[in-house]
C-alpha atoms as a PDB file:
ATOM      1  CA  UNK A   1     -42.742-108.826-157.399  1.00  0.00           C
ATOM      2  CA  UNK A   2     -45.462-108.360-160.396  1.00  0.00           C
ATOM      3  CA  UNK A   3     -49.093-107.569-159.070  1.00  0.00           C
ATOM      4  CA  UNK A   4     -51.554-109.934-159.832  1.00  0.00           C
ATOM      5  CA  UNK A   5     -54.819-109.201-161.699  1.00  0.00           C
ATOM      6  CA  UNK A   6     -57.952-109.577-159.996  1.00  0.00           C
ATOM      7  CA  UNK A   7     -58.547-112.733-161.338  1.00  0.00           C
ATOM      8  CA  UNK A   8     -55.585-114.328-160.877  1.00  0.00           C
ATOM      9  CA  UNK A   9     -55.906-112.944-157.158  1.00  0.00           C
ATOM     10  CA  UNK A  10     -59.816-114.450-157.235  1.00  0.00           C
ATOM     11  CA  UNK A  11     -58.576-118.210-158.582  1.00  0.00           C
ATOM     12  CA  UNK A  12     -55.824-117.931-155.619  1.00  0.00           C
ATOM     13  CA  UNK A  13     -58.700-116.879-153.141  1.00  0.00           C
ATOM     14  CA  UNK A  14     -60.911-120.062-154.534  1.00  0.00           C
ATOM     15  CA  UNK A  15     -58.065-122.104-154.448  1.00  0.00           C
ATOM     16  CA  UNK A  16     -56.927-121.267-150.846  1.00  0.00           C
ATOM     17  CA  UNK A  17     -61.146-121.944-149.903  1.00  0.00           C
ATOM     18  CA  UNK A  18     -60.927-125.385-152.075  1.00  0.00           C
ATOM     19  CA  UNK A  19     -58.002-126.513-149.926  1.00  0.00           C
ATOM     20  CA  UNK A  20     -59.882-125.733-146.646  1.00  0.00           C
ATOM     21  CA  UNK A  21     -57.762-122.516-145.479  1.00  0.00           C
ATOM     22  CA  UNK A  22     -60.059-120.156-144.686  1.00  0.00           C
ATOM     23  CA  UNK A  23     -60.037-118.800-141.393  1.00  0.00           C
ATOM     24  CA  UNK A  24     -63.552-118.173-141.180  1.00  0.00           C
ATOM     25  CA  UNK A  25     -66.038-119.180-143.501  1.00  0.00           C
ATOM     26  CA  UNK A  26     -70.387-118.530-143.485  1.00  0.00           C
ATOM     27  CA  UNK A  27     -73.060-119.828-145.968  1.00  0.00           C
ATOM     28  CA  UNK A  28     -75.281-117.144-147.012  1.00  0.00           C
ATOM     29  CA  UNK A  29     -78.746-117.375-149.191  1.00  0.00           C
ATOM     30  CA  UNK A  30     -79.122-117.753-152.839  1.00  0.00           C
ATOM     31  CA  UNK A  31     -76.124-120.656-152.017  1.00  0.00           C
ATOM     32  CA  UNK A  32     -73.593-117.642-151.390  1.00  0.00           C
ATOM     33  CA  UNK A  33     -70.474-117.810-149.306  1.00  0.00           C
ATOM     34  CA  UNK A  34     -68.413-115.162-147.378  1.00  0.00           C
ATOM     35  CA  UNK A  35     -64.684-116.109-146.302  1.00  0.00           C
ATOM     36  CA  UNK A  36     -62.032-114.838-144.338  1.00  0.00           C
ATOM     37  CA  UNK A  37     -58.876-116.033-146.084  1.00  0.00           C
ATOM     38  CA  UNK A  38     -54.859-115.265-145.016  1.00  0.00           C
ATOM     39  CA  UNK A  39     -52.416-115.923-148.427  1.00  0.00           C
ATOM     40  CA  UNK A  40     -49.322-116.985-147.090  1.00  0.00           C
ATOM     41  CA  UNK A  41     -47.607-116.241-150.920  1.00  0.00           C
ATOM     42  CA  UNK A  42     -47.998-112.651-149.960  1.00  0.00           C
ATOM     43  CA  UNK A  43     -49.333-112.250-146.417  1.00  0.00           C
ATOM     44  CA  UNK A  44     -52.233-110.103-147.257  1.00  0.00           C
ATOM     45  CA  UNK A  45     -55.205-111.440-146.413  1.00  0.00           C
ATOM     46  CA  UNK A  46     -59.083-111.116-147.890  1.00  0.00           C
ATOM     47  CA  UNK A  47     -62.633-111.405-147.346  1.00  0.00           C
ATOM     48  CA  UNK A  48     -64.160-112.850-150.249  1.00  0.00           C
ATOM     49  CA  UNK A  49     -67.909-113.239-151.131  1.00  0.00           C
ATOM     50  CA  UNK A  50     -68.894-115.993-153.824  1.00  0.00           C
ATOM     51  CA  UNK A  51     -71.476-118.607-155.455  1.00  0.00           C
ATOM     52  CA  UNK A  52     -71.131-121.872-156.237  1.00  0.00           C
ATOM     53  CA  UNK A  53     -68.891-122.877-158.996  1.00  0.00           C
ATOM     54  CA  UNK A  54     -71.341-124.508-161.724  1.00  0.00           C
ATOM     55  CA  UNK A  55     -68.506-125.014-164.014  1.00  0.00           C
ATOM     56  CA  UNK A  56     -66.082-126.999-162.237  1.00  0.00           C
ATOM     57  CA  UNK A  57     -63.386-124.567-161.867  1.00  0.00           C
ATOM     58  CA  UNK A  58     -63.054-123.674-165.737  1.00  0.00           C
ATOM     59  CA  UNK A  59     -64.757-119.643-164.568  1.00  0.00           C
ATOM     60  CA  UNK A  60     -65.051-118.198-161.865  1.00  0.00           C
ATOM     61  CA  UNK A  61     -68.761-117.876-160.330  1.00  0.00           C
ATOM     62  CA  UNK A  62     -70.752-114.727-161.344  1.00  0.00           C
ATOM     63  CA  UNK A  63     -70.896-111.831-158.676  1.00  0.00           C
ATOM     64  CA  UNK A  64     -67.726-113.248-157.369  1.00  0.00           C
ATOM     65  CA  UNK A  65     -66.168-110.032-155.227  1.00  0.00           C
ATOM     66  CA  UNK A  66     -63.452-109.724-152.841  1.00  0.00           C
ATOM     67  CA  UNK A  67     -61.966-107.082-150.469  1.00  0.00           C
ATOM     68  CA  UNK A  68     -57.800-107.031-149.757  1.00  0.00           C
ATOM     69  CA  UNK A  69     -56.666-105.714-146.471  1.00  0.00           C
ATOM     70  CA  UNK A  70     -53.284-104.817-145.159  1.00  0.00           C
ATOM     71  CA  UNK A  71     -53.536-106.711-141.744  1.00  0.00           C
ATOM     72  CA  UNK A  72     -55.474-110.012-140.889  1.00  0.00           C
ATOM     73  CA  UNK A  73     -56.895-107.562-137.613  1.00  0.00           C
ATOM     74  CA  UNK A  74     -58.433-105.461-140.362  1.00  0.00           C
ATOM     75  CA  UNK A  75     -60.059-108.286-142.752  1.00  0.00           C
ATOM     76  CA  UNK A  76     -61.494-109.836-139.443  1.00  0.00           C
ATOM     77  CA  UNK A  77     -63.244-106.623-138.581  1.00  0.00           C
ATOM     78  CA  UNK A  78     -64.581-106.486-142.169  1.00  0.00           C
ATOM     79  CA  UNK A  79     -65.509-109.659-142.254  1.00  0.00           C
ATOM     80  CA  UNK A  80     -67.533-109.553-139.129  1.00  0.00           C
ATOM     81  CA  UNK A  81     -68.841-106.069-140.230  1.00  0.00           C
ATOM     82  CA  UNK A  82     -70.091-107.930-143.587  1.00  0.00           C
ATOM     83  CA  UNK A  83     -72.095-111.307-141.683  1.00  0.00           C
ATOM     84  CA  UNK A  84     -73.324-108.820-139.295  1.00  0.00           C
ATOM     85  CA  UNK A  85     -75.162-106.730-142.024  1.00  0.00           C
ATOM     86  CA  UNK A  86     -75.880-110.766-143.705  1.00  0.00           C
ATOM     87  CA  UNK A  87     -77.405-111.649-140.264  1.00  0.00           C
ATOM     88  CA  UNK A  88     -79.393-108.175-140.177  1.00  0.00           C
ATOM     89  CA  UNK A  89     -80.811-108.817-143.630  1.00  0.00           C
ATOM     90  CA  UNK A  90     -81.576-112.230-142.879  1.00  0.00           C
ATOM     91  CA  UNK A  91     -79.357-113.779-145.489  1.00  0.00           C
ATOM     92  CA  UNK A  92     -77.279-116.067-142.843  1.00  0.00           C
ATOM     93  CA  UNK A  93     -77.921-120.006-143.622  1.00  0.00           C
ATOM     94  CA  UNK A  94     -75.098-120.767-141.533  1.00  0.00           C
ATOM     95  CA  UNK A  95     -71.801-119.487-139.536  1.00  0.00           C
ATOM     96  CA  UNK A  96     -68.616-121.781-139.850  1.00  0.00           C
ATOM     97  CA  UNK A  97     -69.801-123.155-143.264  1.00  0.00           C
ATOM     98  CA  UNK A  98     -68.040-126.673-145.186  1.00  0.00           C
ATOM     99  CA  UNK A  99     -71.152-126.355-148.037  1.00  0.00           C
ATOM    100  CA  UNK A 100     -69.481-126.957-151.324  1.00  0.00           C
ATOM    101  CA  UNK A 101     -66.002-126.953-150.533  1.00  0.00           C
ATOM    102  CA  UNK A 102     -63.678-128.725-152.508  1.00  0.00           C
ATOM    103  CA  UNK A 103     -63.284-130.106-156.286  1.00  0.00           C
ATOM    104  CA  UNK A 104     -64.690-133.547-155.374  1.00  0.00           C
ATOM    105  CA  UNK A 105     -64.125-134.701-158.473  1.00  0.00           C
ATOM    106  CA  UNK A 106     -60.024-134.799-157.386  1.00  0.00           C
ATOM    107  CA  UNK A 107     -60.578-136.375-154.163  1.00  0.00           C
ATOM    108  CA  UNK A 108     -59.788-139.797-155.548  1.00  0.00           C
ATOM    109  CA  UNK A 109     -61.240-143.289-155.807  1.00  0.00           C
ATOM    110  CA  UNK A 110     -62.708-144.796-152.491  1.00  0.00           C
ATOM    111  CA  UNK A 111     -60.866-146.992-150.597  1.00  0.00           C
ATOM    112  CA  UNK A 112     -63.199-150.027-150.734  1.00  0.00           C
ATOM    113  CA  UNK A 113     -64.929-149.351-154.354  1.00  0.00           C
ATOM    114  CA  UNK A 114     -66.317-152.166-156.861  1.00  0.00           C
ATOM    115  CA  UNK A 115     -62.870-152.426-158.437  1.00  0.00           C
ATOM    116  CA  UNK A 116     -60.565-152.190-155.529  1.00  0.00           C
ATOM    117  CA  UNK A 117     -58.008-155.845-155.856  1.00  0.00           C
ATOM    118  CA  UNK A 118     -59.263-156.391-152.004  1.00  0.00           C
ATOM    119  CA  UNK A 119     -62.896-156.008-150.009  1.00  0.00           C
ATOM    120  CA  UNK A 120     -61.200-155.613-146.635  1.00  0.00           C
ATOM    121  CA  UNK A 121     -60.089-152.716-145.019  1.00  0.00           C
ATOM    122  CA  UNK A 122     -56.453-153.714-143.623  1.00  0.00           C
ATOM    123  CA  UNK A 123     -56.719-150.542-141.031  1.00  0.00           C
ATOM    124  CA  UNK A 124     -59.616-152.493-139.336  1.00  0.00           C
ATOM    125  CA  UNK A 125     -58.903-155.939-139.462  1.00  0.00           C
ATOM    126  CA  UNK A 126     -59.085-158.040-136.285  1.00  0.00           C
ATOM    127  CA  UNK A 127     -55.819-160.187-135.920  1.00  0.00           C
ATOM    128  CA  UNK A 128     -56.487-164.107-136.021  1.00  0.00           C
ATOM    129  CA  UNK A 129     -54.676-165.967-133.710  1.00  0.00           C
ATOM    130  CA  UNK A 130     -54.340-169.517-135.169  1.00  0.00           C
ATOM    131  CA  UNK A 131     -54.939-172.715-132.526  1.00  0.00           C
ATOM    132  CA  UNK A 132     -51.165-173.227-132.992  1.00  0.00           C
ATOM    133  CA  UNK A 133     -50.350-169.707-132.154  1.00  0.00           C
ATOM    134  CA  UNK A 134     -52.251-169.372-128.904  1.00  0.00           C
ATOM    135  CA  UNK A 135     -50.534-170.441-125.205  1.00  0.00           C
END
C-alpha cells in the first residue's frame, strides 16, 4: 500500500470531518477546530487541529496540523491532553462542536423552494376523507 502525503492524508481528515465522522469534535477561538477522527481506509486514527475553509475546499486552511496515532486509545488521550491545555489557555468556545461542518453548497435544493412543481409537503399531509368515503 503507497503512503500518502500529508496532504492527501489532511483532505482525507477534512473530508472524514465534512461527512460528520469525527468522534469527538471542539470549537476553539480565532474560529479553530480540534477533532478526533478514526479512518476506516486504514484504521489509524488522528487528532486534527484546523480553521475554517475560506476557499470552499479548493486549499486547505492555513495552520492546518494533524497528529497520527497507532491506536484510537492513544489519539483519545492526545486529544483530551490537547482541549485540556485549550481549556487552560482559555481558547475553548465549545466541546462537541457542529460550527462549520459540511460543504453546504452540496447539500442540495430545499424541499419546498420557489421552484419546486408542488407547495405541499406529501410527508405531512393530513388525509381527506371525502363525504362519500366516510361510514
Amino acid at each position: 500500500m503507497q503512503e500518502r502525503s500529508e496532504e492527501e492524508i489532511l483532505s482525507r481528515l477534512l473530508e472524514l470531518e465534512n461527512d460528520g465522522q469525527a468522534e469527538r469534535r471542539a470549537e476553539l477561538s480565532g474560529e479553530r477546530f480540534l477533532s478526533l477522527l478514526h479512518d476506516p481506509d486504514n484504521g489509524r486514527s488522528y487528532v486534527l487541529r484546523h480553521g475554517l475553509d475560506e476557499t470552499e475546499g479548493a486549499e486547505i486552511p492555513a495552520g492546518t496540523e494533524f497528529f497520527q496515532y497507532a491506536t484510537p486509545d492513544e489519539a483519545q488521550r492526545a486529544f483530551e491532553q490537547l482541549l485540556n491545555e485549550s481549556k487552560s489557555a482559555g481558547e475553548l468556545v465549545e466541546d462537541d462542536s457542529t460550527e462549520g461542518i459540511g460543504d453546504f453548497e452540496s447539500s442540495g435544493g430545499e424541499v419546498r423552494d420557489l421552484f419546486a412543481d408542488s407547495d405541499e409537503d406529501e410527508l405531512s399531509q393530513d388525509s381527506v376523507i371525502s363525504d362519500e368515503e366516510q361510514p
